[in-house]
Protein backbone atom coordinates (compact mmCIF):
# COMPACT_ATOMS: atom_id res chain seq x y z
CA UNK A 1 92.06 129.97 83.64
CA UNK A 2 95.29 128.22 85.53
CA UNK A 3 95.84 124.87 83.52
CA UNK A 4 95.42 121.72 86.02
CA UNK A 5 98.70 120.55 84.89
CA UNK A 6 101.20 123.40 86.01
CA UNK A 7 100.14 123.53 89.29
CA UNK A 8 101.62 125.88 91.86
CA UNK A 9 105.24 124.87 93.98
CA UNK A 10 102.61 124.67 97.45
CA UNK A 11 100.37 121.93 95.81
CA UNK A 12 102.79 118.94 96.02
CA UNK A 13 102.39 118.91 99.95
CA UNK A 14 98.81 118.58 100.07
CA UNK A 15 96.57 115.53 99.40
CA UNK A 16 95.51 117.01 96.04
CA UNK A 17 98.99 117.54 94.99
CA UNK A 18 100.06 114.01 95.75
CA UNK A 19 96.68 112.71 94.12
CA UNK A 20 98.24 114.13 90.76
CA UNK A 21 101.68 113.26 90.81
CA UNK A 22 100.38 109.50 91.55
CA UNK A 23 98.27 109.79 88.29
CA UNK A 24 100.98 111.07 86.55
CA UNK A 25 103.74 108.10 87.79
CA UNK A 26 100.82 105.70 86.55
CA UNK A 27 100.17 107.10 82.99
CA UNK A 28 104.43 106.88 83.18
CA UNK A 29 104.66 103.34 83.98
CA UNK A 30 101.97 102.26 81.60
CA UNK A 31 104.19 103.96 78.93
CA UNK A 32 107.56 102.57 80.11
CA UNK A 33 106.06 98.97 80.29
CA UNK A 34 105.85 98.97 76.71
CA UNK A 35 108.55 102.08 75.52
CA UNK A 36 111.04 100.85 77.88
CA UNK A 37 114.05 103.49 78.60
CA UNK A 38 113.99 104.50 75.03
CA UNK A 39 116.15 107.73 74.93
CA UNK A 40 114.08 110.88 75.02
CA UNK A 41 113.36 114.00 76.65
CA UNK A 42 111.09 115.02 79.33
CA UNK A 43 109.19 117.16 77.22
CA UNK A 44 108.50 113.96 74.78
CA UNK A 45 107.74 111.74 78.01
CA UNK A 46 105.09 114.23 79.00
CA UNK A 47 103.55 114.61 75.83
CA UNK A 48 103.35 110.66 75.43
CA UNK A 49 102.15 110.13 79.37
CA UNK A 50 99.32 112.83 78.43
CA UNK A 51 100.92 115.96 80.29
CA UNK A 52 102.49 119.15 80.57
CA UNK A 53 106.34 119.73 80.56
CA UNK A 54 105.83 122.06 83.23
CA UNK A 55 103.62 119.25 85.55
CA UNK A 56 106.76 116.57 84.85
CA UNK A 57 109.14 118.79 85.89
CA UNK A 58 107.11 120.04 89.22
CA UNK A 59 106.83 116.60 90.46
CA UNK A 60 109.78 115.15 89.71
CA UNK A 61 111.89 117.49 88.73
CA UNK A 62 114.05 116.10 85.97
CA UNK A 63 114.08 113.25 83.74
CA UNK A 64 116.88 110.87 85.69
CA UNK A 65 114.28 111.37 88.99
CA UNK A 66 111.37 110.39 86.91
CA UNK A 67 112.90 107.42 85.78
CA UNK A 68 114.08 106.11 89.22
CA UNK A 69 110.44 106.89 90.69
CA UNK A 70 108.84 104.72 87.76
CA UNK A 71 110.88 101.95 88.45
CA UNK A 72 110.99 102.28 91.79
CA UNK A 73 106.97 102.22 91.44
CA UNK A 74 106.45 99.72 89.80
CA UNK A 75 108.59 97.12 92.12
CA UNK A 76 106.61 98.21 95.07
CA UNK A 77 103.29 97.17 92.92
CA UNK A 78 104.98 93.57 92.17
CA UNK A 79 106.51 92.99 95.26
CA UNK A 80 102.33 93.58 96.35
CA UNK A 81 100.99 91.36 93.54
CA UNK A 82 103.17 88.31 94.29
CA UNK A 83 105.23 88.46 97.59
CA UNK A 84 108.60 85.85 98.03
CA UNK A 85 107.74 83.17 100.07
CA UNK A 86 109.35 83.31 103.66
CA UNK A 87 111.73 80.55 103.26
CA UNK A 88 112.16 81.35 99.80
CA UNK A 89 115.99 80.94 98.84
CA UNK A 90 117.95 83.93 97.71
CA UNK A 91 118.11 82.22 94.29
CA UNK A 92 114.32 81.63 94.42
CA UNK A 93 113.85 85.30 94.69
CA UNK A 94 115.74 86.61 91.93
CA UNK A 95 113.85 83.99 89.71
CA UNK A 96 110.06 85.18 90.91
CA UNK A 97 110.93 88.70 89.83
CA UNK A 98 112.64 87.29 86.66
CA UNK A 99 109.37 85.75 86.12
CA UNK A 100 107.51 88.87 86.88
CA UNK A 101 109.85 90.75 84.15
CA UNK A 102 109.10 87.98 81.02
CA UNK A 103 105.96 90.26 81.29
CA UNK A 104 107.25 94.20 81.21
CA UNK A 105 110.82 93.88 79.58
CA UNK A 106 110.44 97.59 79.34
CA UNK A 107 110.74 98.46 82.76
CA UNK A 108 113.55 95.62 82.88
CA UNK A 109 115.42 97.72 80.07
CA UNK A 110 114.30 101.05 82.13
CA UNK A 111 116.35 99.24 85.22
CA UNK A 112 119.05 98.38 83.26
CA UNK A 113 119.89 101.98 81.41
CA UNK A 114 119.41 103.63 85.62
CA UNK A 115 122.05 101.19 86.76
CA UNK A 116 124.45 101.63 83.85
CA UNK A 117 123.89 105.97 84.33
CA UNK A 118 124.62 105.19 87.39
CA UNK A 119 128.27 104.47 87.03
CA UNK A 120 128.91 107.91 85.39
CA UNK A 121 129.76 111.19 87.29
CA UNK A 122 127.08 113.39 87.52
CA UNK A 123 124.00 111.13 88.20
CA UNK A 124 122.92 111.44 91.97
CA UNK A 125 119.44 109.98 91.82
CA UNK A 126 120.60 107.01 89.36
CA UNK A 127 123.32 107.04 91.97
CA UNK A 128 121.47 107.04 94.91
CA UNK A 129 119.11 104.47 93.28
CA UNK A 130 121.74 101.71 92.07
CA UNK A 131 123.48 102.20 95.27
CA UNK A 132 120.68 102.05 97.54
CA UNK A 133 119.08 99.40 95.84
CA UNK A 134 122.18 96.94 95.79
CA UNK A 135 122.35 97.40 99.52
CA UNK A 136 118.86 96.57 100.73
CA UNK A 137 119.40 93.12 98.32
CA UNK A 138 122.31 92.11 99.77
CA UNK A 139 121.39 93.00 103.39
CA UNK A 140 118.33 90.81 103.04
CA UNK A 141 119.20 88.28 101.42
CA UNK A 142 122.38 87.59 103.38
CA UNK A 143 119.65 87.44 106.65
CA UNK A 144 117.54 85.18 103.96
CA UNK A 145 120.90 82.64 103.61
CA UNK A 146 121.79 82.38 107.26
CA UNK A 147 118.15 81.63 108.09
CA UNK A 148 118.53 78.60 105.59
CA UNK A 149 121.34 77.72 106.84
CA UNK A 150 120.71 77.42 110.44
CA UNK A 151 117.29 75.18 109.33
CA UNK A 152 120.27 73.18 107.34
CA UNK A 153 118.67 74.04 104.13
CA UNK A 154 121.69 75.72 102.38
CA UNK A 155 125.56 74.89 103.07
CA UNK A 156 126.83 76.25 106.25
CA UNK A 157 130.19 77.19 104.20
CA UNK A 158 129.45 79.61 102.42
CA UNK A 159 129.69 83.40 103.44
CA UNK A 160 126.27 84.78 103.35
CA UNK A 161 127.42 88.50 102.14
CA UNK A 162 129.42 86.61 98.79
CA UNK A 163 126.38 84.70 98.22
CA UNK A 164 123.87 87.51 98.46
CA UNK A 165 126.51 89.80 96.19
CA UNK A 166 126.91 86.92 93.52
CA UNK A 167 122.95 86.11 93.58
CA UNK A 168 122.04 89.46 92.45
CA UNK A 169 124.99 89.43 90.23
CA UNK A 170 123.98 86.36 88.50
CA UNK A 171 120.38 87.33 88.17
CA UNK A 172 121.15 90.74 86.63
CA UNK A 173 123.82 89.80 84.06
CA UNK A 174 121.04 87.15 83.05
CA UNK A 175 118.45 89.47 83.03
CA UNK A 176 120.86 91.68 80.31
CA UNK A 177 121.64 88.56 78.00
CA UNK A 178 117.85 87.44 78.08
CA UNK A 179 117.01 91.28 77.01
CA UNK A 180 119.75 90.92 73.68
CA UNK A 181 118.40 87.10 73.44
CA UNK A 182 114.73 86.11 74.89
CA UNK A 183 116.02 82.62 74.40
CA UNK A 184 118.50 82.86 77.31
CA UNK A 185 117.05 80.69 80.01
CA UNK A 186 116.97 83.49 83.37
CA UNK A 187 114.64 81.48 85.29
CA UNK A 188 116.78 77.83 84.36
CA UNK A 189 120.12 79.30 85.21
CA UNK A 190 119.08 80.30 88.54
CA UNK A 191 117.60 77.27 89.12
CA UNK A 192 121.07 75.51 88.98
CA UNK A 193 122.48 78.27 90.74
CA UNK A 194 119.90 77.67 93.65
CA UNK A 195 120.81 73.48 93.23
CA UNK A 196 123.98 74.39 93.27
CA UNK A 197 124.08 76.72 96.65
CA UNK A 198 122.08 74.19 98.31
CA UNK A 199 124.36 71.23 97.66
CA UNK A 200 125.85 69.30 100.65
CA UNK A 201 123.22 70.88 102.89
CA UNK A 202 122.00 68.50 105.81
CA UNK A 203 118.56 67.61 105.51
């Protein structure tokens, strides 16, 4: 008898195939919710997540892909449960998710070890990832700060790309003190930070 977990190469194209490798990615994120990016093998992930070696590796092929698709997962799924507000300022948006993250601080550690293997050679889908990821933030959010600013609701000096790029920066170094220290204040800082953006704005 074939076991249901080490499933032939064809399978992942068809609906059953993708059917499985969406159970697997959500026994995965229930484990790295409360695990984090503890470091590990794929063999130990699979046997934790309830799986075969073989059906990890089929679906996503090694451990660094594995990783990005839990992460990248689970943002789609809290980007769903509580969307940013359309005039939301960039500032604002950083501090929903931060809020959203009090609540899983092991995928927040999972994001932080994929962006720090993503600085060192040999690491395409961290890479790709970090990269990609960084991008799409700053691209919207610089739209996000010249929206504001044409409704007067943000300063109309201030270079939308620098303030998209120093956003995300601020939010992320805050998120990696408040994972050493829970008392760090993520969701206070960029508070000020958004008071701070916004002052000498025209009503």
């Amino acid at each position: 008898m074939t076991d249901p977990d080490e499933p032939a190469r064809s399978r992942g194209r068809y609906p059953k195939g993708i059917a499985r490798r969406q159970e697997i990615l959500d026994k995965a994120i229930e484990v790295f919710a409360q695990r984090g990016s503890k470091k590990t093998s794929l063999r130990a992930i699979a046997q934790e997540v309830g799986v075969t070696h073989a059906a990890l590796t089929h679906y996503f092929g090694s451990l660094e892909e594995l990783l990005v698709a839990v992460y990248r997962e689970s943002e789609r799924r809290s980007n769903d449960w509580q969307p940013v507000p359309e005039h939301a300022s960039p500032a604002k948006m950083m501090e929903i998710s931060a809020e959203q993250n009090q609540s899983i601080p092991g995928l927040v550690q999972l994001y932080s070890m994929l962006v720090a293997t993503a600085l060192e050679d040999n690491h395409p889908a961290a890479q790709e990832f970090a990269t990609g990821r960084f991008s799409r933030l700053r691209t919207e959010m610089a739209e996000r700060v010249r929206g504001l600013q044409a409704s007067r609701h943000l300063r109309s000096d201030l270079d939308p790309d620098l303030v998209a790029a120093l956003v995300i920066a601020a939010s992320d170094g805050l998120q990696t003190q408040w994972l050493l220290d829970p008392s760090v204040d993520h969701k206070g800082a960029l508070e000020m930070l958004d008071r701070l953006l916004a002052g000498g704005a025209d009503a």
